[in-house]
PDB file of N, CA and C in Angstrom:
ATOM      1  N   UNK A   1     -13.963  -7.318 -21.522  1.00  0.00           N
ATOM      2  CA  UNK A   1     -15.003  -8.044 -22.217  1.00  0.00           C
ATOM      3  C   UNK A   1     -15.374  -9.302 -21.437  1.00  0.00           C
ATOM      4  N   UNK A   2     -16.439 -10.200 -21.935  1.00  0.00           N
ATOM      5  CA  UNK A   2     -16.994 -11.043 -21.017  1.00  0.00           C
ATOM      6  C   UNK A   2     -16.052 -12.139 -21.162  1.00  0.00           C
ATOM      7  N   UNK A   3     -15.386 -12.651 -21.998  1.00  0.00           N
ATOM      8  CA  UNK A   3     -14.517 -13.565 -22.202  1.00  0.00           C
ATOM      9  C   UNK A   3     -13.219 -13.586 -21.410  1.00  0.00           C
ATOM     10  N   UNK A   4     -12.835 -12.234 -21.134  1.00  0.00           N
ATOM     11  CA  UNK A   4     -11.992 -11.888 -20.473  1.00  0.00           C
ATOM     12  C   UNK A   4     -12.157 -12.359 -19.226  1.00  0.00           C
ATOM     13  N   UNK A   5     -13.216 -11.661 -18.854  1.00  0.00           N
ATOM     14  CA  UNK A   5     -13.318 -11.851 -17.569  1.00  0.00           C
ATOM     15  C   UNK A   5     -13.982 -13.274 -17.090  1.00  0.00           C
ATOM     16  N   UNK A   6     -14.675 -13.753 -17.860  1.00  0.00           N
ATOM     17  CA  UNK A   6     -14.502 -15.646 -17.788  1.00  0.00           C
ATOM     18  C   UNK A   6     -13.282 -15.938 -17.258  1.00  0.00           C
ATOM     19  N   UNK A   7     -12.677 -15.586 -18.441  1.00  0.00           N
ATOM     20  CA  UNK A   7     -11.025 -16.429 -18.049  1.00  0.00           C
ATOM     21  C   UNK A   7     -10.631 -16.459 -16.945  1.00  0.00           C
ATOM     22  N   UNK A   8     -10.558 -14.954 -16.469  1.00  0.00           N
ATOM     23  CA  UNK A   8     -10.029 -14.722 -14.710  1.00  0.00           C
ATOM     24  C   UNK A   8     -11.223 -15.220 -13.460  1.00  0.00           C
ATOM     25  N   UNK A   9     -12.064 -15.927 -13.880  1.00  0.00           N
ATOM     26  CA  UNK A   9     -13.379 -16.320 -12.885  1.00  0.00           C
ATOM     27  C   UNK A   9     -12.366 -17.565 -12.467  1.00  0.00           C
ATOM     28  N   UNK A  10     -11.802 -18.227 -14.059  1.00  0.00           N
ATOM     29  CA  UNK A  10     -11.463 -19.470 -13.913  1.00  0.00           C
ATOM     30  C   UNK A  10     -10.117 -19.501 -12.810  1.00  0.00           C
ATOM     31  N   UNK A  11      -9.349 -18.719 -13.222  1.00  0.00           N
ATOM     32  CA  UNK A  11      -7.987 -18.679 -12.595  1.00  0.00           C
ATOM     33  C   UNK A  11      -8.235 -18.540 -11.610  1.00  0.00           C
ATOM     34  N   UNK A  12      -9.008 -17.794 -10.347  1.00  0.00           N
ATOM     35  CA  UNK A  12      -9.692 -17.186  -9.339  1.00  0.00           C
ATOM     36  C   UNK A  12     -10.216 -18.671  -9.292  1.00  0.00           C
ATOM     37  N   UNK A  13     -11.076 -19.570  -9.682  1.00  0.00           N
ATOM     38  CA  UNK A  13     -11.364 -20.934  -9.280  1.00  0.00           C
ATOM     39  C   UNK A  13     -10.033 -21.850  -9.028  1.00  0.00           C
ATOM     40  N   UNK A  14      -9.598 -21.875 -10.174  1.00  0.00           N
ATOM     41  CA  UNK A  14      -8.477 -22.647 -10.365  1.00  0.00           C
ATOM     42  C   UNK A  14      -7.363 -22.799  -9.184  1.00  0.00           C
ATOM     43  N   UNK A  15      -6.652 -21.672  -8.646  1.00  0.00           N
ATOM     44  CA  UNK A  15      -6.349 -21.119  -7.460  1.00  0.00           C
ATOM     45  C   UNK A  15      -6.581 -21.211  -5.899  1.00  0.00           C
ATOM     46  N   UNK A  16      -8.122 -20.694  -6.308  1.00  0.00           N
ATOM     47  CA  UNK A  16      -8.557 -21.751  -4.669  1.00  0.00           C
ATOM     48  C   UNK A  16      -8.463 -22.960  -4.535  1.00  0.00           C
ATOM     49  N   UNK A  17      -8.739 -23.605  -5.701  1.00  0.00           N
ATOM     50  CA  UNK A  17      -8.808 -25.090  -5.523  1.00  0.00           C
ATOM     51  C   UNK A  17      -7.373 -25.300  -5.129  1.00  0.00           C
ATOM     52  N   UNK A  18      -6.304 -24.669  -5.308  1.00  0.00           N
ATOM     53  CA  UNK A  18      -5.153 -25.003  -5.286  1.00  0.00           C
ATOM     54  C   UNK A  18      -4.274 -25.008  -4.092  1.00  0.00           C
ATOM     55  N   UNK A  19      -5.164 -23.553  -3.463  1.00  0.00           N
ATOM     56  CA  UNK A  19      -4.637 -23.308  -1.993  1.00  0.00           C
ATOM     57  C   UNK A  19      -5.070 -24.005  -0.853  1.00  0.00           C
ATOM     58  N   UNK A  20      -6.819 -24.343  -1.785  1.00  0.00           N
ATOM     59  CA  UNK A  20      -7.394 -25.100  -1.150  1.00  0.00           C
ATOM     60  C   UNK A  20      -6.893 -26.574   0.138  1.00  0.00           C
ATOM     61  N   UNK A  21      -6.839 -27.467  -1.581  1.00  0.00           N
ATOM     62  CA  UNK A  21      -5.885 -28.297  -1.038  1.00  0.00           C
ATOM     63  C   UNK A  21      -4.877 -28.603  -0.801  1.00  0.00           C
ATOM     64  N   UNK A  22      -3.940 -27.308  -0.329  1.00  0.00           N
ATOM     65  CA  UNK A  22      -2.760 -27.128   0.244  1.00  0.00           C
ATOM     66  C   UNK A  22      -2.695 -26.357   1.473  1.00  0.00           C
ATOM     67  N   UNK A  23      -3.803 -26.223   1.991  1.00  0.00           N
ATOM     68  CA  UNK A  23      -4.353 -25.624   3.494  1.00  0.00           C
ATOM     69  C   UNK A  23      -3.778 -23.870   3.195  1.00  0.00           C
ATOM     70  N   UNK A  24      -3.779 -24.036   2.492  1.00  0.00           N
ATOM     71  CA  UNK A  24      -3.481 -22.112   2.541  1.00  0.00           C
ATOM     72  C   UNK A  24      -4.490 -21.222   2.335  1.00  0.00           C
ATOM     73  N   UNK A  25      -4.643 -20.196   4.199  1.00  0.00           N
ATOM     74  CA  UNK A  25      -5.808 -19.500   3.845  1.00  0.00           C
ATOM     75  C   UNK A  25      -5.850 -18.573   2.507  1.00  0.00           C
ATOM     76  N   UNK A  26      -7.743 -18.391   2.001  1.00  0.00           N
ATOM     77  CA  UNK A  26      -7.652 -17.654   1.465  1.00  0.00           C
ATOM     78  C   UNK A  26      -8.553 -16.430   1.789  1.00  0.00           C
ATOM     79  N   UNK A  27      -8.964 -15.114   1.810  1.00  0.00           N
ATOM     80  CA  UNK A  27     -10.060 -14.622   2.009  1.00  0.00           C
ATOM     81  C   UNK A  27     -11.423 -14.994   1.556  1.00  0.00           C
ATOM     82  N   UNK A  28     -12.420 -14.888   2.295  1.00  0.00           N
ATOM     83  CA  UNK A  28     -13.646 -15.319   1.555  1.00  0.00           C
ATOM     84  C   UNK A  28     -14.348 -14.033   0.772  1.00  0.00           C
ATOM     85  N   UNK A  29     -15.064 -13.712   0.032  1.00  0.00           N
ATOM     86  CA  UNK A  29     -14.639 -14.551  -1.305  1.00  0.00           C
ATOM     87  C   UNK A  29     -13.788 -14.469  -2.364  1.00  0.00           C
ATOM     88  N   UNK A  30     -13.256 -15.319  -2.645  1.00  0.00           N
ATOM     89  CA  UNK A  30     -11.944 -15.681  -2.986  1.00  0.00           C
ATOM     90  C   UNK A  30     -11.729 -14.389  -4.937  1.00  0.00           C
ATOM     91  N   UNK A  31     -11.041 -13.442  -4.651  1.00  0.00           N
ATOM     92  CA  UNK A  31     -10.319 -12.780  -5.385  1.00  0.00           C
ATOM     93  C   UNK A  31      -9.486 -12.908  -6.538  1.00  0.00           C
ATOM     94  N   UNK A  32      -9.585 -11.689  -7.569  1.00  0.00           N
ATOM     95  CA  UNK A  32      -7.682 -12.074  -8.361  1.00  0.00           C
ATOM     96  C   UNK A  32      -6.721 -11.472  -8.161  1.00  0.00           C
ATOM     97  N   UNK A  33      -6.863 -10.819  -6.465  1.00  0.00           N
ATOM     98  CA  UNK A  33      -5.982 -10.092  -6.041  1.00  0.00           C
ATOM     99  C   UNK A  33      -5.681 -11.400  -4.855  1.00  0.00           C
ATOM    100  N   UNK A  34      -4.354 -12.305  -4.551  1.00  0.00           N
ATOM    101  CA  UNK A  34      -3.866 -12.967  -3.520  1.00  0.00           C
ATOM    102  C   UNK A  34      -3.108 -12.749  -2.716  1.00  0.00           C
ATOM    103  N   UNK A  35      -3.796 -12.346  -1.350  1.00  0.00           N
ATOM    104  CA  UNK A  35      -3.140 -12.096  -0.138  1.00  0.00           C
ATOM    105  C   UNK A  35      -2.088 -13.578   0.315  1.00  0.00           C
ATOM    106  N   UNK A  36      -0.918 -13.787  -0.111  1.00  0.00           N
ATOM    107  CA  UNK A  36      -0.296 -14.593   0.879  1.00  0.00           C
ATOM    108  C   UNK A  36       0.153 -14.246   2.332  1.00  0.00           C
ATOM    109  N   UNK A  37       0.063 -14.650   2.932  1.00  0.00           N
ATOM    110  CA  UNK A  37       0.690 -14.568   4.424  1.00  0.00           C
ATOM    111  C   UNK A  37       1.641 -14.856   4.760  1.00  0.00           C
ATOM    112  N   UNK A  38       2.552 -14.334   5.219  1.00  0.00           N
ATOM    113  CA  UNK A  38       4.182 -14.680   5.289  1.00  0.00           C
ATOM    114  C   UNK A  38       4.653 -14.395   6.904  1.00  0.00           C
ATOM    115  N   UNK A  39       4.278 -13.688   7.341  1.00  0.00           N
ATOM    116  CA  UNK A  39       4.367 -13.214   9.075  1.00  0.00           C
ATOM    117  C   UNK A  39       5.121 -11.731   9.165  1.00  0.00           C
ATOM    118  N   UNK A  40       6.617 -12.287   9.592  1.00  0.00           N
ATOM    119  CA  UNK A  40       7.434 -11.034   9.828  1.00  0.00           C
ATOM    120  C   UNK A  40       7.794 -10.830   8.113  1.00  0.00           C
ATOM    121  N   UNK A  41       8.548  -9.310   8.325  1.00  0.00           N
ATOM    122  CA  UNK A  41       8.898  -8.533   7.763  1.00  0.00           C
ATOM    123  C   UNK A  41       9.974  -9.211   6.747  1.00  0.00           C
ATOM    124  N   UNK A  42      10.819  -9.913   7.524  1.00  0.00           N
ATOM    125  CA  UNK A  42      12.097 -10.750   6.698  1.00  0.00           C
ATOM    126  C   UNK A  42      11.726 -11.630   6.092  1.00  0.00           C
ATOM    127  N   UNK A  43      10.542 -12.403   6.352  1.00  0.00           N
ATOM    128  CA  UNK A  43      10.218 -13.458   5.532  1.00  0.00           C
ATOM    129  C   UNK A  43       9.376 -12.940   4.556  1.00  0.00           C
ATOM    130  N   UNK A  44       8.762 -11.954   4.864  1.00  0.00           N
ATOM    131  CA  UNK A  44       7.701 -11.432   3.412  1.00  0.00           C
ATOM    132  C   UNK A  44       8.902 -11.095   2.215  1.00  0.00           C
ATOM    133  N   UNK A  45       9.971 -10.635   2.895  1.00  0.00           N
ATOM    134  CA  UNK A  45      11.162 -10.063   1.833  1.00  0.00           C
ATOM    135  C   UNK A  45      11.609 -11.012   0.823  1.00  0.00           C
ATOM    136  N   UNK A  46      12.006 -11.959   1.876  1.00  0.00           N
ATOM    137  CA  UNK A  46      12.596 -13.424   1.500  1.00  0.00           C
ATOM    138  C   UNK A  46      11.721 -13.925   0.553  1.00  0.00           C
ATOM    139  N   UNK A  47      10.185 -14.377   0.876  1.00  0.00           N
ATOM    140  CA  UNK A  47       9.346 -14.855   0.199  1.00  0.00           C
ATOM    141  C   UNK A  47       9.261 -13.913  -1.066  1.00  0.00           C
ATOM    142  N   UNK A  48       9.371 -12.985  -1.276  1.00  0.00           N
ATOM    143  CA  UNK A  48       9.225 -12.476  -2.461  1.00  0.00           C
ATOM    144  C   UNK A  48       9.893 -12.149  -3.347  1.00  0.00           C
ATOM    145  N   UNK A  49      11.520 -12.350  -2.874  1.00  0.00           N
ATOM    146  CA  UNK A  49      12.716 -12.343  -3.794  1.00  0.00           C
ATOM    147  C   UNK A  49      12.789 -14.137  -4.426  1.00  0.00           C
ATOM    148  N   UNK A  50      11.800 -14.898  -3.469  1.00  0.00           N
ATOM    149  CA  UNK A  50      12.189 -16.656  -3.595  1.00  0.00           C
ATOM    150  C   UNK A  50      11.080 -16.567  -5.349  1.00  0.00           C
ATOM    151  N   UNK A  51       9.767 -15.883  -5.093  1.00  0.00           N
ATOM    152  CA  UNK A  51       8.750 -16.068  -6.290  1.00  0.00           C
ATOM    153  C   UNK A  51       9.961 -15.110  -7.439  1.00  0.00           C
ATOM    154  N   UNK A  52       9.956 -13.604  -7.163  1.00  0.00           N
ATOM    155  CA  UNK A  52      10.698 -13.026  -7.996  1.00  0.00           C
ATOM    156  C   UNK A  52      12.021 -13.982  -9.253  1.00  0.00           C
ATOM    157  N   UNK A  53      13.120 -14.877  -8.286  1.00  0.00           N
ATOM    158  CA  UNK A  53      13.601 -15.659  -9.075  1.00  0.00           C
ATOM    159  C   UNK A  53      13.227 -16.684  -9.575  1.00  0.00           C
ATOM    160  N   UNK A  54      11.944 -16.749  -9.666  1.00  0.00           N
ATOM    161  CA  UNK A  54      10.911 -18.299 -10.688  1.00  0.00           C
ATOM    162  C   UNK A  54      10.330 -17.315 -11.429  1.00  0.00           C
ATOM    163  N   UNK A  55      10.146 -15.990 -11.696  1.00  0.00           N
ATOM    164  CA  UNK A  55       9.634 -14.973 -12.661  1.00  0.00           C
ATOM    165  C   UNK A  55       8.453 -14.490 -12.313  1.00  0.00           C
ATOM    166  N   UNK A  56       7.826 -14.512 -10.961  1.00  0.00           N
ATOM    167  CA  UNK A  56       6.458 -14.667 -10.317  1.00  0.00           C
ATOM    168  C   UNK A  56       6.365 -13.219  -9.670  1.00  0.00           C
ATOM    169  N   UNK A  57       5.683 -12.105 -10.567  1.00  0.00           N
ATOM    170  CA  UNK A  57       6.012 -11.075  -9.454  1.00  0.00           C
ATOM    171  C   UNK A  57       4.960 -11.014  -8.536  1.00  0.00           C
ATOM    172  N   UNK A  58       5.378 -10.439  -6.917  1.00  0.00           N
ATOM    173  CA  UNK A  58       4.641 -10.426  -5.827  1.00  0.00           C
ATOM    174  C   UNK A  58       5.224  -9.476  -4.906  1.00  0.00           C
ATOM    175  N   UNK A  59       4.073  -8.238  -4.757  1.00  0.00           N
ATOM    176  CA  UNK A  59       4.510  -7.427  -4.140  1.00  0.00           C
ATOM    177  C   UNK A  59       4.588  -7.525  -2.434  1.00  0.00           C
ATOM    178  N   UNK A  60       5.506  -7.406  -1.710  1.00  0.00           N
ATOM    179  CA  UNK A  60       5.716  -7.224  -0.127  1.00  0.00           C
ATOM    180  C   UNK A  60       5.424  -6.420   0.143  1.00  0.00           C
ATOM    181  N   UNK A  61       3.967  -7.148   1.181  1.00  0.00           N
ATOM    182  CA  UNK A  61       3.556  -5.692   2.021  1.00  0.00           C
ATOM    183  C   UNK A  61       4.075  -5.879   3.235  1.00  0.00           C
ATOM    184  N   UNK A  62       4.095  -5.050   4.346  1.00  0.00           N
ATOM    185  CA  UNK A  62       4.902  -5.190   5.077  1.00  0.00           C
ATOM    186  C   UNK A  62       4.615  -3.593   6.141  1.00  0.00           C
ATOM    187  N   UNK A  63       4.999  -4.116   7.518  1.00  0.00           N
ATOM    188  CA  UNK A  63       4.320  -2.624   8.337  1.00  0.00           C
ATOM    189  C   UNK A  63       5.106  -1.578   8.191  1.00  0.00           C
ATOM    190  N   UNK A  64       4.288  -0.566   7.879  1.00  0.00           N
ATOM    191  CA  UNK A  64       3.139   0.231   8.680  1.00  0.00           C
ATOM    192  C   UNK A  64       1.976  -0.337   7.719  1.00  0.00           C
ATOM    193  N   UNK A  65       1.472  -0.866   6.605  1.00  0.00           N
ATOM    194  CA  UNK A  65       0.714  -1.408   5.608  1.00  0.00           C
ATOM    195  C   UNK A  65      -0.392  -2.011   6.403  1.00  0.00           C
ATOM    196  N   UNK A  66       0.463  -2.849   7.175  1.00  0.00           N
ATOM    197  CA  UNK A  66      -0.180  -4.138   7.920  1.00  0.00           C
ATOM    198  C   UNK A  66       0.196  -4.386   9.350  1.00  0.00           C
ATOM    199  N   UNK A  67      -0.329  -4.736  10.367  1.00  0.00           N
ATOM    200  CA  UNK A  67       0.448  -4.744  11.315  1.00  0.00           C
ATOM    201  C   UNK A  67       1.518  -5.370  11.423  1.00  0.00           C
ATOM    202  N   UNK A  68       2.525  -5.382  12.756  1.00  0.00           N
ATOM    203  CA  UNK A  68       3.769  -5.845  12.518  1.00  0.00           C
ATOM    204  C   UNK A  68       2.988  -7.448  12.614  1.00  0.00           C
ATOM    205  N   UNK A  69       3.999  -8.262  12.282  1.00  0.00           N
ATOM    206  CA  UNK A  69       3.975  -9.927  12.226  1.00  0.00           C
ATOM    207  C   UNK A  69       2.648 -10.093  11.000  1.00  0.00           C
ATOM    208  N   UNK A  70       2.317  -9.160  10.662  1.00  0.00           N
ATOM    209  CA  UNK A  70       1.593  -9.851   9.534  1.00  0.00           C
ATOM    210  C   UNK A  70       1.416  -9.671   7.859  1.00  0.00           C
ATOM    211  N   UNK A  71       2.575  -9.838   7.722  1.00  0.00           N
ATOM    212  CA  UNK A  71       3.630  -9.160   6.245  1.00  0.00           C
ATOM    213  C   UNK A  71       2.894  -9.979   5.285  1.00  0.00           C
ATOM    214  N   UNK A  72       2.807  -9.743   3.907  1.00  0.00           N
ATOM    215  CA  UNK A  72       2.159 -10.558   3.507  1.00  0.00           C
ATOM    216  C   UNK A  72       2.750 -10.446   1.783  1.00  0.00           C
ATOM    217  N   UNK A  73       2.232 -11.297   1.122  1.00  0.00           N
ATOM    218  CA  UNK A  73       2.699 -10.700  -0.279  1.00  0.00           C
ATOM    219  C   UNK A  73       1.253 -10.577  -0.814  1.00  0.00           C
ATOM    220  N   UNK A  74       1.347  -9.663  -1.994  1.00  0.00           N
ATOM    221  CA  UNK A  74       0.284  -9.675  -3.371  1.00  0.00           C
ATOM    222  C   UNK A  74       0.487  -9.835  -4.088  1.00  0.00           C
ATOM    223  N   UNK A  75      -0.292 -10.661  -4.847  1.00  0.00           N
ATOM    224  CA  UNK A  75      -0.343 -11.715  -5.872  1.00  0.00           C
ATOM    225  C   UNK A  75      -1.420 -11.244  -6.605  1.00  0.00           C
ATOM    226  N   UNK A  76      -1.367 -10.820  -8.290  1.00  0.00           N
ATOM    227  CA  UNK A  76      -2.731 -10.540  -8.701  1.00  0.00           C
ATOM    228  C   UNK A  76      -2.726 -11.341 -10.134  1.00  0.00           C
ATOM    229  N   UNK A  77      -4.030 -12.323 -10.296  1.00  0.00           N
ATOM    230  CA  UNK A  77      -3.865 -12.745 -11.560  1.00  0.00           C
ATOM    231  C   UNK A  77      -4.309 -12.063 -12.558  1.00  0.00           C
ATOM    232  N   UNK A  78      -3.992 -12.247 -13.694  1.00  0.00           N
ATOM    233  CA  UNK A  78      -4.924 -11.564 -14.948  1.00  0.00           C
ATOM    234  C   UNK A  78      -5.606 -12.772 -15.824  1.00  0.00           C
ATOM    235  N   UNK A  79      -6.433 -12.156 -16.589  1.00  0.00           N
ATOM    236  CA  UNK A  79      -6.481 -13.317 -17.674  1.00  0.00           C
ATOM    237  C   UNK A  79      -6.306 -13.348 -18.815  1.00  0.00           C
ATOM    238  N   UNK A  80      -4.920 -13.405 -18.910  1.00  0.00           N
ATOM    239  CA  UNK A  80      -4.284 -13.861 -20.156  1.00  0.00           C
ATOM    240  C   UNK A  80      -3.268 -14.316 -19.460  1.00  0.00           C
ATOM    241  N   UNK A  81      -2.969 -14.610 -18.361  1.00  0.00           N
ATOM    242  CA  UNK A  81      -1.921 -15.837 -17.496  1.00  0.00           C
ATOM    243  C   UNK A  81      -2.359 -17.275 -18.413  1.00  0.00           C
ATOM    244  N   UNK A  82      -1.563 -17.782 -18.538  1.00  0.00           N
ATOM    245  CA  UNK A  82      -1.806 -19.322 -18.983  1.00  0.00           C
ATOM    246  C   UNK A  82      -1.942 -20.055 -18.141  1.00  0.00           C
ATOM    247  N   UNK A  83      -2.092 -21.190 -18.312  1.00  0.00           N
ATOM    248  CA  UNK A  83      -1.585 -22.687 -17.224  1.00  0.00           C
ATOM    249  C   UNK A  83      -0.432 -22.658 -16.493  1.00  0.00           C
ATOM    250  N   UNK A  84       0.239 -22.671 -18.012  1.00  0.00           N
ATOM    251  CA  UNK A  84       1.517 -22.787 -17.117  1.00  0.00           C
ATOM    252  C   UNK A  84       1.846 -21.528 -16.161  1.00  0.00           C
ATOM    253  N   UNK A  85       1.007 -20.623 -16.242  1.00  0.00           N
ATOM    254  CA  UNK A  85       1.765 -19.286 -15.500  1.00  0.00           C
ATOM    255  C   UNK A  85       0.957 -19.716 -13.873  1.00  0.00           C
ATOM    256  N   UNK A  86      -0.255 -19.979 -14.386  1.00  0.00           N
ATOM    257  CA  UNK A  86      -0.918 -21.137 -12.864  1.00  0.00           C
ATOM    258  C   UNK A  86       0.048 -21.985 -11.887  1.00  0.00           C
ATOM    259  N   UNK A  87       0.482 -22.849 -13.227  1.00  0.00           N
ATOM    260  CA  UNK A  87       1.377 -24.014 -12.666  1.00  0.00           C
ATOM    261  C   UNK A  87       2.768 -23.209 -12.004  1.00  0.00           C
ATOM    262  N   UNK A  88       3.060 -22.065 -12.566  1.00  0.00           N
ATOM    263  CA  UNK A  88       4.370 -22.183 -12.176  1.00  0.00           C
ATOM    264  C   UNK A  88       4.484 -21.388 -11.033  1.00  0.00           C
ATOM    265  N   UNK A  89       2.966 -20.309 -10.571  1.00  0.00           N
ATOM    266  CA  UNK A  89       2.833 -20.141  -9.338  1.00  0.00           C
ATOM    267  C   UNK A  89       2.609 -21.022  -8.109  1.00  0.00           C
ATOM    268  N   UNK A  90       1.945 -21.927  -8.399  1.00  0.00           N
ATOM    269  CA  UNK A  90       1.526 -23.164  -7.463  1.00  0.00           C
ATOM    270  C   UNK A  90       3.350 -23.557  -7.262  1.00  0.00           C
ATOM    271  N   UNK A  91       4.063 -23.714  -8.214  1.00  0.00           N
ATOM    272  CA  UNK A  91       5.599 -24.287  -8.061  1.00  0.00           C
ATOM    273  C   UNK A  91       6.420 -23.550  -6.794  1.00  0.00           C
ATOM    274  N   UNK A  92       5.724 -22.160  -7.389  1.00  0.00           N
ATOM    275  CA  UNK A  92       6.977 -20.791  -6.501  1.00  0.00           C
ATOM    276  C   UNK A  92       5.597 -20.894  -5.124  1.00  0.00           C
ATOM    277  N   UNK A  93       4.939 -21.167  -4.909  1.00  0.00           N
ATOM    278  CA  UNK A  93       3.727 -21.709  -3.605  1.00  0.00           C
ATOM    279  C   UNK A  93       4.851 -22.873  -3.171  1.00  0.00           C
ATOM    280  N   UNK A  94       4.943 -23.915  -3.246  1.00  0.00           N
ATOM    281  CA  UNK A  94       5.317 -24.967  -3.115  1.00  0.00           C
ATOM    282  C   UNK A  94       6.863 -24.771  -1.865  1.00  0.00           C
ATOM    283  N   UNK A  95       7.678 -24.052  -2.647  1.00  0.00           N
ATOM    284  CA  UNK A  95       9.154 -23.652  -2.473  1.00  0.00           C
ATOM    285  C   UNK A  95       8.503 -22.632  -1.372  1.00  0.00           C
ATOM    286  N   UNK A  96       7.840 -21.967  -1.480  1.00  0.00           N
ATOM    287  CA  UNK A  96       7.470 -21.402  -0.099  1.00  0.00           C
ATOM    288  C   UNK A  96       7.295 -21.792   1.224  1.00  0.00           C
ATOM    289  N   UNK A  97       6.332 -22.702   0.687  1.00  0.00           N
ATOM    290  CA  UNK A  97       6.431 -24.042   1.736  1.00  0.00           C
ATOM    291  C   UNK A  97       6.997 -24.381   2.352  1.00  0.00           C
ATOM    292  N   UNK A  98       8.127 -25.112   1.301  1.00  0.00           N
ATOM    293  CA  UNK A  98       9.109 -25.715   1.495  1.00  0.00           C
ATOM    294  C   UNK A  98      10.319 -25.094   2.515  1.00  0.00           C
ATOM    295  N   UNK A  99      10.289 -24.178   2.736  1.00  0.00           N
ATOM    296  CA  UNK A  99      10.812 -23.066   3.068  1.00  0.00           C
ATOM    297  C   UNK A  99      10.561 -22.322   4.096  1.00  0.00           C
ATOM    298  N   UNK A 100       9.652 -23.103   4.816  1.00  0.00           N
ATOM    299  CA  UNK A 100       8.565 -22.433   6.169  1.00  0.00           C
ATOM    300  C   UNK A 100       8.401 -21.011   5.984  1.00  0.00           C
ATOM    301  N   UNK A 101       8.494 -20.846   4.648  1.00  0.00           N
ATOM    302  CA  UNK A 101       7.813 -19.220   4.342  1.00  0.00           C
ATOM    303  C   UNK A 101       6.133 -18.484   4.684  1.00  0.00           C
ATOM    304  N   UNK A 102       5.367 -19.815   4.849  1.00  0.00           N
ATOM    305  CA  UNK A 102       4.079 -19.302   4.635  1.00  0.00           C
ATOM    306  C   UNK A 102       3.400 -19.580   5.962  1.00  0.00           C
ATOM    307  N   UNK A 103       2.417 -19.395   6.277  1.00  0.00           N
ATOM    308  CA  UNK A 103       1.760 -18.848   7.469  1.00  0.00           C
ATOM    309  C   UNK A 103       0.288 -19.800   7.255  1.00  0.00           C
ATOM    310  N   UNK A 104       0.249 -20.457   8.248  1.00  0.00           N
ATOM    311  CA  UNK A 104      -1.388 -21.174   7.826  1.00  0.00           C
ATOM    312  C   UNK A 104      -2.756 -20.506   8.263  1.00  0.00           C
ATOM    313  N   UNK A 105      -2.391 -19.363   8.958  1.00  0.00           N
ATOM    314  CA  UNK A 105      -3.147 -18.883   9.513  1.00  0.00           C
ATOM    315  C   UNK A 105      -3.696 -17.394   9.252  1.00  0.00           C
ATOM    316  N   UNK A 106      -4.074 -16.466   8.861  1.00  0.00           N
ATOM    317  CA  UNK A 106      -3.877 -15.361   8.653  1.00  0.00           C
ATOM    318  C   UNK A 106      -5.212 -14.691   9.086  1.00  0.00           C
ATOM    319  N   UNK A 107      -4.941 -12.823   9.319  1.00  0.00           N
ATOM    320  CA  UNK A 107      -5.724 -12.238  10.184  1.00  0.00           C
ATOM    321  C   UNK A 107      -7.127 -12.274   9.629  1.00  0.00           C
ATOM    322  N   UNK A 108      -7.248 -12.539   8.394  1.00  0.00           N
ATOM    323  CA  UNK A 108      -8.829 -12.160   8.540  1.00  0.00           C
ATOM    324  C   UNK A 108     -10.112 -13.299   8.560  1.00  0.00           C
ATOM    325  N   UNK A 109      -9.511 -14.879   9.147  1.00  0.00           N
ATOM    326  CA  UNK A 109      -9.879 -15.651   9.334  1.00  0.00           C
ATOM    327  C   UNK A 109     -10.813 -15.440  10.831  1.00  0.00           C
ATOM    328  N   UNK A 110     -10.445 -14.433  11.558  1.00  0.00           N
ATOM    329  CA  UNK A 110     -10.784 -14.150  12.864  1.00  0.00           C
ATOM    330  C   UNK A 110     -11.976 -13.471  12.792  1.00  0.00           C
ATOM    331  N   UNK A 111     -11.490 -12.400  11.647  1.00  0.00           N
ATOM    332  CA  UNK A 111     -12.995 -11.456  11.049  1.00  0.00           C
ATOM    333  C   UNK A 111     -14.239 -12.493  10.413  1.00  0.00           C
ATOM    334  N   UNK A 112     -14.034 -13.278   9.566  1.00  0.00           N
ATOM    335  CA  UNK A 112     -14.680 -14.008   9.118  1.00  0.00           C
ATOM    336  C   UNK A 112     -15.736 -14.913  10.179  1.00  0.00           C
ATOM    337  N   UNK A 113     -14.676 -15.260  11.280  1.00  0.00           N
ATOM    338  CA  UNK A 113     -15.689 -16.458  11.847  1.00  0.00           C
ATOM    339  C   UNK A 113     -16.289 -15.631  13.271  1.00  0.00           C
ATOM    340  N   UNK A 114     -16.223 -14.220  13.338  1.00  0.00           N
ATOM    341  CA  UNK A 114     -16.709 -13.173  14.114  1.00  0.00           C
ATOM    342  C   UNK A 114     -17.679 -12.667  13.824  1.00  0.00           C
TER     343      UNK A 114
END
């Protein structure tokens, strides 16, 4: 329904703004499906057992999916996520970070400005 899908316009706003100003690419235009970028294979693992224990599920993709070094997780919002389910992804983002889990760079930034 249209309300529904309001909601997830917002989260999908809400989000970029978030990665935004935390330099984390996003694809253009920006989705409620989130490609994170993680690199190798071990860190997409890592990174996704780190969201998994904050309750954040995110699936590891990982090669043959993608090429090698460019592992990535998926992230999909819905809308009936709350704030806090916002907030507490931006948190398990953060610890990623923190964690030299994430990648500032990712492949389809190349496509884009090609």
């Amino acid at each position: 329904d249209s309300a529904r899908r309001a909601q997830l316009k917002t989260h999908v706003s809400t989000i970029k703004h978030e990665f935004d100003v935390r330099e984390i690419p996003l694809p253009s235009p920006p989705s409620q499906i989130i490609p994170l970028v993680t690199g190798r294979a071990e860190q997409t693992l890592e990174a996704g057992t780190v969201l998994r224990n904050q309750g954040i599920y995110a699936v590891p993709i990982r090669y043959p999916t993608v090429p090698r070094g460019q592992g990535r997780l998926r992230i999909s919002l819905r809308s009936d996520h709350t704030e806090e389910d916002l907030v507490g992804l931006m948190d398990g983002i953060d610890e990623l970070d923190r964690r030299d889990l994430l990648k500032r760079t990712a492949p389809w930034e190349a496509e884009q400005s090609g």
